[in-house]
C-alpha atoms as a PDB file:
ATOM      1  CA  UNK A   1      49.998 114.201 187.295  1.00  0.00           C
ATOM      2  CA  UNK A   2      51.494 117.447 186.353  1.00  0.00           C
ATOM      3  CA  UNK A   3      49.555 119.648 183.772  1.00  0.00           C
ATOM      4  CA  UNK A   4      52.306 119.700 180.961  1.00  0.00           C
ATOM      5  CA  UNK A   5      49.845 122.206 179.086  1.00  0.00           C
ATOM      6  CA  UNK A   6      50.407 124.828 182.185  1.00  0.00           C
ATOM      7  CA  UNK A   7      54.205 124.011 182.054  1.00  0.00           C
ATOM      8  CA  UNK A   8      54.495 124.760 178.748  1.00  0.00           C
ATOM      9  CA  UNK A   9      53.280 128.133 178.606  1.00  0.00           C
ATOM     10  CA  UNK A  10      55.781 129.065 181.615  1.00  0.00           C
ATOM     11  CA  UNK A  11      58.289 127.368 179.944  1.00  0.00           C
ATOM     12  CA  UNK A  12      58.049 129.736 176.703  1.00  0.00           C
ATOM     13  CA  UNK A  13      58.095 132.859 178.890  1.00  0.00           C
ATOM     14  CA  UNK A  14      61.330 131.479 180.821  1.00  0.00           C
ATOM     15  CA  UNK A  15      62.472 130.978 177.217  1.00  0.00           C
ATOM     16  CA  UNK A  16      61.265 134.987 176.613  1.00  0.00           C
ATOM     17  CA  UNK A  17      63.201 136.582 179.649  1.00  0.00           C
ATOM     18  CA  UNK A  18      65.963 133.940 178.844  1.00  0.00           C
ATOM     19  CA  UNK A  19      66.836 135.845 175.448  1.00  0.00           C
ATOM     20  CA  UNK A  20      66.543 138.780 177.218  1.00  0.00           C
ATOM     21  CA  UNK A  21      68.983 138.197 179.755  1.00  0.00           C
ATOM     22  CA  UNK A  22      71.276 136.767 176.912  1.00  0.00           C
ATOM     23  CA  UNK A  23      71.374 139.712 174.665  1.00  0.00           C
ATOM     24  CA  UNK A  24      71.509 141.999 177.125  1.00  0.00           C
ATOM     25  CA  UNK A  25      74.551 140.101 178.995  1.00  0.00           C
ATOM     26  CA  UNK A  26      75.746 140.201 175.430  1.00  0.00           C
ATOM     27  CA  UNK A  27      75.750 143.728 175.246  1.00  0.00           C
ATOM     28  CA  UNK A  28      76.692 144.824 178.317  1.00  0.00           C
ATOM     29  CA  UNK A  29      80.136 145.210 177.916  1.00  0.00           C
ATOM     30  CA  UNK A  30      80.155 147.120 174.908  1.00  0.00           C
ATOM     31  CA  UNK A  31      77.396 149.617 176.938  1.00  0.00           C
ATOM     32  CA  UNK A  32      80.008 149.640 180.225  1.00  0.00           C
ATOM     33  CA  UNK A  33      82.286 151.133 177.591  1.00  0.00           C
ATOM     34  CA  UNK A  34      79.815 154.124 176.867  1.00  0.00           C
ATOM     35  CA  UNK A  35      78.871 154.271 180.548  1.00  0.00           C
ATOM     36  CA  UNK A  36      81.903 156.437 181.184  1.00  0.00           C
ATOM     37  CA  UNK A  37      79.643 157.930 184.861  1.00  0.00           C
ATOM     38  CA  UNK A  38      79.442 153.840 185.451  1.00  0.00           C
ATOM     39  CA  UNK A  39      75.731 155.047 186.165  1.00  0.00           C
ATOM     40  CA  UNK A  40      73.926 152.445 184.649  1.00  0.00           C
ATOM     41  CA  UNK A  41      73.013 154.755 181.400  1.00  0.00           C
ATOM     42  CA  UNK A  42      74.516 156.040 178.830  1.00  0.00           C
ATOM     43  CA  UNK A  43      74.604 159.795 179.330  1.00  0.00           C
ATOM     44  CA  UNK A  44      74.006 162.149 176.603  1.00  0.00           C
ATOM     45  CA  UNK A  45      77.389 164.100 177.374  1.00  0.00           C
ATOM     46  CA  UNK A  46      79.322 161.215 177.514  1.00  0.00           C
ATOM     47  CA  UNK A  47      78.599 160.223 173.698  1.00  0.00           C
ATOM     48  CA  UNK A  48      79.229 163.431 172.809  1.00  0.00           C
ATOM     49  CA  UNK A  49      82.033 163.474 174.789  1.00  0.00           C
ATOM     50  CA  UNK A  50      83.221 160.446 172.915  1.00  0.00           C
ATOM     51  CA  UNK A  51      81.875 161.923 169.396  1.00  0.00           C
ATOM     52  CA  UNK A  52      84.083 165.212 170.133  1.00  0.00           C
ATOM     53  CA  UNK A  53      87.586 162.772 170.638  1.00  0.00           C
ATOM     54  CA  UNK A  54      86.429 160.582 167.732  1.00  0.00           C
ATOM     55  CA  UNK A  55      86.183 163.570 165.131  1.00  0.00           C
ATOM     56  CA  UNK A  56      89.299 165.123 166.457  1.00  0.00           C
ATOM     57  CA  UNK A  57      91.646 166.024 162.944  1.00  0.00           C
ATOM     58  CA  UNK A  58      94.462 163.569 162.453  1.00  0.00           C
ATOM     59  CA  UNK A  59      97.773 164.868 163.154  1.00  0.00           C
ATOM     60  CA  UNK A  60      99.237 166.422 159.816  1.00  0.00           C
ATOM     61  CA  UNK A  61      95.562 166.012 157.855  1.00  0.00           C
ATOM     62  CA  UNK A  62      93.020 168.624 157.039  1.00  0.00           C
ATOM     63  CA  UNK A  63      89.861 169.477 159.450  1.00  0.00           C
ATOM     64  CA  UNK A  64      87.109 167.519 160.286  1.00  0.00           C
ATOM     65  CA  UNK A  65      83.738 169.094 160.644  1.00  0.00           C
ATOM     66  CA  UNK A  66      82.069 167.676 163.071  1.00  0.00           C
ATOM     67  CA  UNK A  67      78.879 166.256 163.277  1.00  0.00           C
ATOM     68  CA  UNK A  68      75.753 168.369 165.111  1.00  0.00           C
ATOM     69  CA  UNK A  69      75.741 167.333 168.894  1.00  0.00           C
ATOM     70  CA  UNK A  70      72.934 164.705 170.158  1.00  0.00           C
ATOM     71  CA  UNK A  71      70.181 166.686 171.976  1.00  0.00           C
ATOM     72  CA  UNK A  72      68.791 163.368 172.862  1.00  0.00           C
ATOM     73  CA  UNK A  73      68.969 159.782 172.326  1.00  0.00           C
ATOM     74  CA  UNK A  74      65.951 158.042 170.308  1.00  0.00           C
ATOM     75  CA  UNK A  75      63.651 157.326 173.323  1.00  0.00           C
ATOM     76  CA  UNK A  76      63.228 160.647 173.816  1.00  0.00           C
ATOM     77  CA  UNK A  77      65.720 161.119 176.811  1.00  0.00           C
ATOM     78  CA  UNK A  78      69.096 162.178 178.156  1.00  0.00           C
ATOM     79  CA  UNK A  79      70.256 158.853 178.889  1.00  0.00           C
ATOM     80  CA  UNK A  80      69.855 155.495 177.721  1.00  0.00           C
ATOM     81  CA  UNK A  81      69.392 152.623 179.783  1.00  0.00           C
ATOM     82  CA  UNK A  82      70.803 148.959 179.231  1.00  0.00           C
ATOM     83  CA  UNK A  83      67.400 147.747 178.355  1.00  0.00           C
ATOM     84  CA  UNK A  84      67.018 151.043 175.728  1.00  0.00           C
ATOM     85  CA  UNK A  85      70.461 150.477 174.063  1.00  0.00           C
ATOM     86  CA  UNK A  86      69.255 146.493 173.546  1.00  0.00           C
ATOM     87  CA  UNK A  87      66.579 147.313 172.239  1.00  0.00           C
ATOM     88  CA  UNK A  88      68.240 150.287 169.718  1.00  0.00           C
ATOM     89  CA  UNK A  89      70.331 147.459 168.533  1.00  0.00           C
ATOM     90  CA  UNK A  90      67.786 144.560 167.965  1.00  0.00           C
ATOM     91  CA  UNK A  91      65.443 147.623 165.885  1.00  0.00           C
ATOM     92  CA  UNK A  92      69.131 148.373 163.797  1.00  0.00           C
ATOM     93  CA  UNK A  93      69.186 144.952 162.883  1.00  0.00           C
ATOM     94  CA  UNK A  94      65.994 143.817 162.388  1.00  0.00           C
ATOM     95  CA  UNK A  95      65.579 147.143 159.516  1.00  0.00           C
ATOM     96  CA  UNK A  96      68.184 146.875 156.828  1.00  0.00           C
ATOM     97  CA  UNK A  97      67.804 150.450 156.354  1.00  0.00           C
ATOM     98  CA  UNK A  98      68.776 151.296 159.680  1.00  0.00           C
ATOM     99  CA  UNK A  99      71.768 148.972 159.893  1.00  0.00           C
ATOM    100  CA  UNK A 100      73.048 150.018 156.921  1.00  0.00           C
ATOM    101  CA  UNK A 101      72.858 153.674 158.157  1.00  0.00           C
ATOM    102  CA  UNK A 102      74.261 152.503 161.802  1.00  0.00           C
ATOM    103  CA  UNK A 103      77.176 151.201 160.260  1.00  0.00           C
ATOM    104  CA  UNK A 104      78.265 153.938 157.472  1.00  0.00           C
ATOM    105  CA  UNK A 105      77.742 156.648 160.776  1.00  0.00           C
ATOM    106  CA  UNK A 106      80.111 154.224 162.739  1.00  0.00           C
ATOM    107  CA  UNK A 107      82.546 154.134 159.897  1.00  0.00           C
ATOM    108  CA  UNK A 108      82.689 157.248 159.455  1.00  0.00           C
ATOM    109  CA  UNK A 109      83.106 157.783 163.335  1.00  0.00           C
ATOM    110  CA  UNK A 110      86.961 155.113 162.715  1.00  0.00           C
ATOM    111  CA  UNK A 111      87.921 157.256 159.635  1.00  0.00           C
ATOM    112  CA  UNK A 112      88.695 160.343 160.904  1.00  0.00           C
ATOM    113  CA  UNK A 113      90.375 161.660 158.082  1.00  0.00           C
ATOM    114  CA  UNK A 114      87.866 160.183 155.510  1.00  0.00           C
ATOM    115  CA  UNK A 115      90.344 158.235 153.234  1.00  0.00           C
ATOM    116  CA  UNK A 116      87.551 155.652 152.906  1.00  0.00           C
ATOM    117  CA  UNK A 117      89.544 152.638 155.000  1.00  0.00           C
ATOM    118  CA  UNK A 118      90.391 151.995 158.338  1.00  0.00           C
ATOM    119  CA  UNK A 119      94.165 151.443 159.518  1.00  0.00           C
ATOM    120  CA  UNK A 120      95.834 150.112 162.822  1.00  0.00           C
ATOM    121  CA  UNK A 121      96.440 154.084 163.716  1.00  0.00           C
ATOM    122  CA  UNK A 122      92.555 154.101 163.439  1.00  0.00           C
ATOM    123  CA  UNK A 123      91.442 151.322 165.624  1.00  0.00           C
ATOM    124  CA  UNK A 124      94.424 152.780 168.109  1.00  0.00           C
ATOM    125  CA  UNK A 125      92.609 156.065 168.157  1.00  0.00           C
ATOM    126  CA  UNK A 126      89.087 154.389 169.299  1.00  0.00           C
ATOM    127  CA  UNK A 127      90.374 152.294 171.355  1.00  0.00           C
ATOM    128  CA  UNK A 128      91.625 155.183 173.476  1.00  0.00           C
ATOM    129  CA  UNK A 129      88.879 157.300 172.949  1.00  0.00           C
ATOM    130  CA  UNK A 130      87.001 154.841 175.201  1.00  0.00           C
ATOM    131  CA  UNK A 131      89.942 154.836 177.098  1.00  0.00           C
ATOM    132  CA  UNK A 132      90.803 151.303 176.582  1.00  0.00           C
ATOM    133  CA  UNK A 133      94.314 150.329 176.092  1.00  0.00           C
ATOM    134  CA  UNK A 134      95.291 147.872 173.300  1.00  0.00           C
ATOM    135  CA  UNK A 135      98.686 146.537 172.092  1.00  0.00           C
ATOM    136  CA  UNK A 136      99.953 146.930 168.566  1.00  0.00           C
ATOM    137  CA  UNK A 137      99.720 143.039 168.310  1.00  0.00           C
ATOM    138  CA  UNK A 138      95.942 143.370 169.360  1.00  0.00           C
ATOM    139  CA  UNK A 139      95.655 146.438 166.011  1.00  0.00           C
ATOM    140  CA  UNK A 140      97.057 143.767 163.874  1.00  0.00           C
ATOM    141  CA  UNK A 141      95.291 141.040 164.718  1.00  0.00           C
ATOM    142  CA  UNK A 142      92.144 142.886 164.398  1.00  0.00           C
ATOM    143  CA  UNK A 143      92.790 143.835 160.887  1.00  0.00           C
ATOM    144  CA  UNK A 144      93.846 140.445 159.828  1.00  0.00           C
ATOM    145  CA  UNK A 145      90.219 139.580 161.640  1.00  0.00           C
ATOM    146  CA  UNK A 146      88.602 141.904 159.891  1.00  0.00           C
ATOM    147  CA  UNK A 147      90.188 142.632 156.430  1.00  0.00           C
ATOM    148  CA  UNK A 148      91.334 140.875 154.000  1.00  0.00           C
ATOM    149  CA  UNK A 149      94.444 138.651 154.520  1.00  0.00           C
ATOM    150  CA  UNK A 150      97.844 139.834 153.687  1.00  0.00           C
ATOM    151  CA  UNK A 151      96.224 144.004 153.031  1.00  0.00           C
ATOM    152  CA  UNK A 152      96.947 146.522 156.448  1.00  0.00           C
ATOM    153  CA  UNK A 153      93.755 148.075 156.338  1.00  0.00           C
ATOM    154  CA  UNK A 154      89.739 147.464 156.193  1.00  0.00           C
ATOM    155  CA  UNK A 155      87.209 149.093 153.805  1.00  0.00           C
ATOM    156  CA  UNK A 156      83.933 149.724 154.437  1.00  0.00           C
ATOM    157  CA  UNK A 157      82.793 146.513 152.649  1.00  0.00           C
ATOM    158  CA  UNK A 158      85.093 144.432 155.236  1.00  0.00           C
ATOM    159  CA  UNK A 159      84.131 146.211 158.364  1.00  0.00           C
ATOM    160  CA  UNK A 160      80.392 145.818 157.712  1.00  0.00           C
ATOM    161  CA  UNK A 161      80.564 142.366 156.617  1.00  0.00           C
ATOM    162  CA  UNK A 162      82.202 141.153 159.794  1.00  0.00           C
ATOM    163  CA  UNK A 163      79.311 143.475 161.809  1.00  0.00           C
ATOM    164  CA  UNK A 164      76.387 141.999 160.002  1.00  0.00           C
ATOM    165  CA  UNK A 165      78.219 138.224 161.066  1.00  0.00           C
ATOM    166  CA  UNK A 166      78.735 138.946 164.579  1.00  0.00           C
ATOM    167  CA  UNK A 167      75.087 139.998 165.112  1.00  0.00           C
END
């Protein structure tokens, strides 16, 4: 007769690496995206890379000042493994603070010219930043997504209420 006791305990610590595998399969994509040297980390000078395209002036608007350059990431490195950026994101959520703080940096990052909301032209520009192409049907349907219905653009309030469901 098996030991269901012994079973048990393996079966939580499947259940353990399980998660793991799930949120990290989860993410994944989204850190391919940042993995511009397709390395398997995140380079240092390829988010500033991104930062420097990001904060870029509009066409026709004032300057942008951009933000200080990242020396390193928050383990302590130049580059930031899958397992590291999984783990970034579960401590973001897990600390209202920090979320809250993730997400006004990350708006910020969309609204390049700082009107306060985030347009089609906006989305566009991010898109290619991380040098993904995206139709003008895809900008639209993301703001209908996002927004609120029948308005052509998302506020702050929008954008981090949709984050805060999807995690």
């Amino acid at each position: 007769m098996a030991d269901l006791n012994s079973s048990a305990g393996n079966s939580k610590e499947e259940d353990k690496n399980d998660y793991k595998k799930v949120d990290e399969k989860e993410y994944l994509p989204s850190f391919n995206l940042l993995d511009t040297e397709k390395s398997g980390a995140i380079s240092i000078e390829s988010v500033n890379g991104l930062l420097s395209k990001l904060e870029a002036p509009a066409e026709g608007k004032g300057d942008r000042i951009p933000s200080e350059k990242l020396k390193e990431f928050s383990n302590g490195k130049q580059t930031v493994t899958l397992e590291d950026f999984v783990k970034d994101i579960r401590d973001a959520v897990n600390d209202p603070e920090k979320f809250e703080k993730t997400m006004k940096c990350t708006f910020k990052l969309f609204d390049s010219d700082a009107k306060g909301y985030l347009v089609e032209s906006d989305l566009k520009k991010v898109f290619e930043a991380l040098g993904q192409s995206v139709t003008p049907e895809d900008l639209t349907n993301m703001i209908k997504m996002v927004g609120i219905k029948g308005k052509d653009k998302i506020t702050y309030d929008e954008f981090n209420e949709f984050f805060k469901k999807q995690i």
